[in-house]
Protein backbone atom coordinates (compact mmCIF):
# COMPACT_ATOMS: atom_id res chain seq x y z
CA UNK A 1 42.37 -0.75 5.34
CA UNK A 2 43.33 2.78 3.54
CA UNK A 3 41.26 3.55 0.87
CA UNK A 4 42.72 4.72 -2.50
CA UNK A 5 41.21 5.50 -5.79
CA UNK A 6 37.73 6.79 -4.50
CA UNK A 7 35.46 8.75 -6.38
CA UNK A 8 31.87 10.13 -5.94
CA UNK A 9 28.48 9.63 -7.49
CA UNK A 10 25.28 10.37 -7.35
CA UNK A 11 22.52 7.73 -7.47
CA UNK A 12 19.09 8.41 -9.28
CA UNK A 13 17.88 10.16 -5.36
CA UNK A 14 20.41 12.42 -5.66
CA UNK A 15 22.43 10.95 -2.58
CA UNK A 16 26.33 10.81 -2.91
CA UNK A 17 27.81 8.08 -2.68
CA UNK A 18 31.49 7.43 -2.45
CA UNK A 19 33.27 4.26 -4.18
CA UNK A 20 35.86 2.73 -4.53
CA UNK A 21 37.96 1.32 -7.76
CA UNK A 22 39.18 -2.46 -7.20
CA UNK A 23 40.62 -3.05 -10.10
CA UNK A 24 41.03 -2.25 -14.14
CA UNK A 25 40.87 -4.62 -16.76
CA UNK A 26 41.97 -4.19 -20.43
CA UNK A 27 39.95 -6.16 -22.78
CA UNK A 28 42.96 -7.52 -24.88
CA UNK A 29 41.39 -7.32 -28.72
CA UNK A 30 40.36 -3.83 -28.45
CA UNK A 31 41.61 -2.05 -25.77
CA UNK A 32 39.03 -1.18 -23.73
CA UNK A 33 39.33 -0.42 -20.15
CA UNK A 34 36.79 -1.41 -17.85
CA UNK A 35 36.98 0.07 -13.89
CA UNK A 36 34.61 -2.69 -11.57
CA UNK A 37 34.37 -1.05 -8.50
CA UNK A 38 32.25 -1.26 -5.24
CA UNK A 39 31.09 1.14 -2.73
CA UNK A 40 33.68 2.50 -0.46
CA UNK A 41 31.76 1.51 3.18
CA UNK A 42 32.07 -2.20 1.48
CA UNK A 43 35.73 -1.95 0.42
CA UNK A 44 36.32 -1.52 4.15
CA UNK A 45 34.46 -4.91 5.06
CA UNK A 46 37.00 -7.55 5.99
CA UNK A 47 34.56 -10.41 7.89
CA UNK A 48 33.96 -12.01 4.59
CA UNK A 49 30.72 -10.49 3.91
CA UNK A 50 28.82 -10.35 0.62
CA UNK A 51 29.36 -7.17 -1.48
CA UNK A 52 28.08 -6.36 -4.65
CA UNK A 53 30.23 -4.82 -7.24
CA UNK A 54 29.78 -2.66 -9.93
CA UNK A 55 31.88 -2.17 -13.55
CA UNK A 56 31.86 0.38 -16.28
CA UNK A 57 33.90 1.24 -19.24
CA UNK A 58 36.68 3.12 -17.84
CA UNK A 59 38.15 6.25 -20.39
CA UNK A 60 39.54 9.72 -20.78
CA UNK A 61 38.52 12.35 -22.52
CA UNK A 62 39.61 16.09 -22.47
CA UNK A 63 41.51 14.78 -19.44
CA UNK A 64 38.75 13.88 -17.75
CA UNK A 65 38.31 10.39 -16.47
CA UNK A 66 34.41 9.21 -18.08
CA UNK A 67 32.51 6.21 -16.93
CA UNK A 68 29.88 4.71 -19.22
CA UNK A 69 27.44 1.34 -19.10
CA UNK A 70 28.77 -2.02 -20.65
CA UNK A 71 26.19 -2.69 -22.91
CA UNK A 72 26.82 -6.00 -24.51
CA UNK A 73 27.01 -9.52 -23.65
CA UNK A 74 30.53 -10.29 -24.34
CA UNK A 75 32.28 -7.21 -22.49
CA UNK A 76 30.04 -8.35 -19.14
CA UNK A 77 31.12 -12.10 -19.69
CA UNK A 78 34.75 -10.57 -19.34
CA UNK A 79 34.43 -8.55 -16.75
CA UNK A 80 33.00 -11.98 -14.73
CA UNK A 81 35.55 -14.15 -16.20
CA UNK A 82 37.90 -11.79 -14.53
CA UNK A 83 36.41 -11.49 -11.08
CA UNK A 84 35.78 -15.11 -10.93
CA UNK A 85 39.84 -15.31 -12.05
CA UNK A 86 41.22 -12.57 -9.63
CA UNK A 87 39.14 -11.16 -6.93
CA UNK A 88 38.51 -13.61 -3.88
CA UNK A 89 34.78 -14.41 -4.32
CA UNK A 90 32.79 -16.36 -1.58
C-alpha cells in the first residue's frame, strides 16, 4: 500500500513518529474539520489487525496546517459515529 498524506510528530519522549491521515470529516453545523489518523507502520497493516486511531481538529492558519485536541463530548461522539459509519472496523 503507498502511503499518502503523512506527517510527523513528536510524542511526549521526544521520538518521531510518522502518521498517517485516513480520513477528514466536516462536522456539518459548524464547520469544523476533524483529521483521525493512525500511525503510518499501522496504515500499512493489511492482516486485519487491531489499530488504534487517533483524531484532532484539523485547521489552517497563516497557511499552516494546525492540529489541536477535541475537547468535548459531542465532537468525539462524531468522530465515532463516523468511523463506526465508514472505516471497516473489526
Amino acid at each position: 500500500m503507498e502511503l499518502n498524506n503523512t506527517f510527523k510528530l513528536t510524542n511526549e519522549n521526544g521520538d518521531e513518529i510518522t502518521y498517517v491521515g485516513l480520513s477528514v470529516v466536516e462536522n456539518p453545523e459548524n464547520g469544523q474539520r476533524y483529521l483521525i489518523y493512525t500511525e503510518a507502520e499501522n496504515a500499512k497493516e493489511e492482516t486485519g489487525k487491531q489499530v488504534d486511531l487517533y483524531a484532532c481538529m484539523y485547521g489552517k492558519e497563516n497557511g499552516r496546517i494546525v492540529l489541536d485536541p477535541i475537547t468535548t463530548e459531542k465532537e468525539k461522539t462524531l468522530i465515532r459515529t463516523f468511523i463506526e459509519k465508514n472505516l471497516k472496523v473489526a
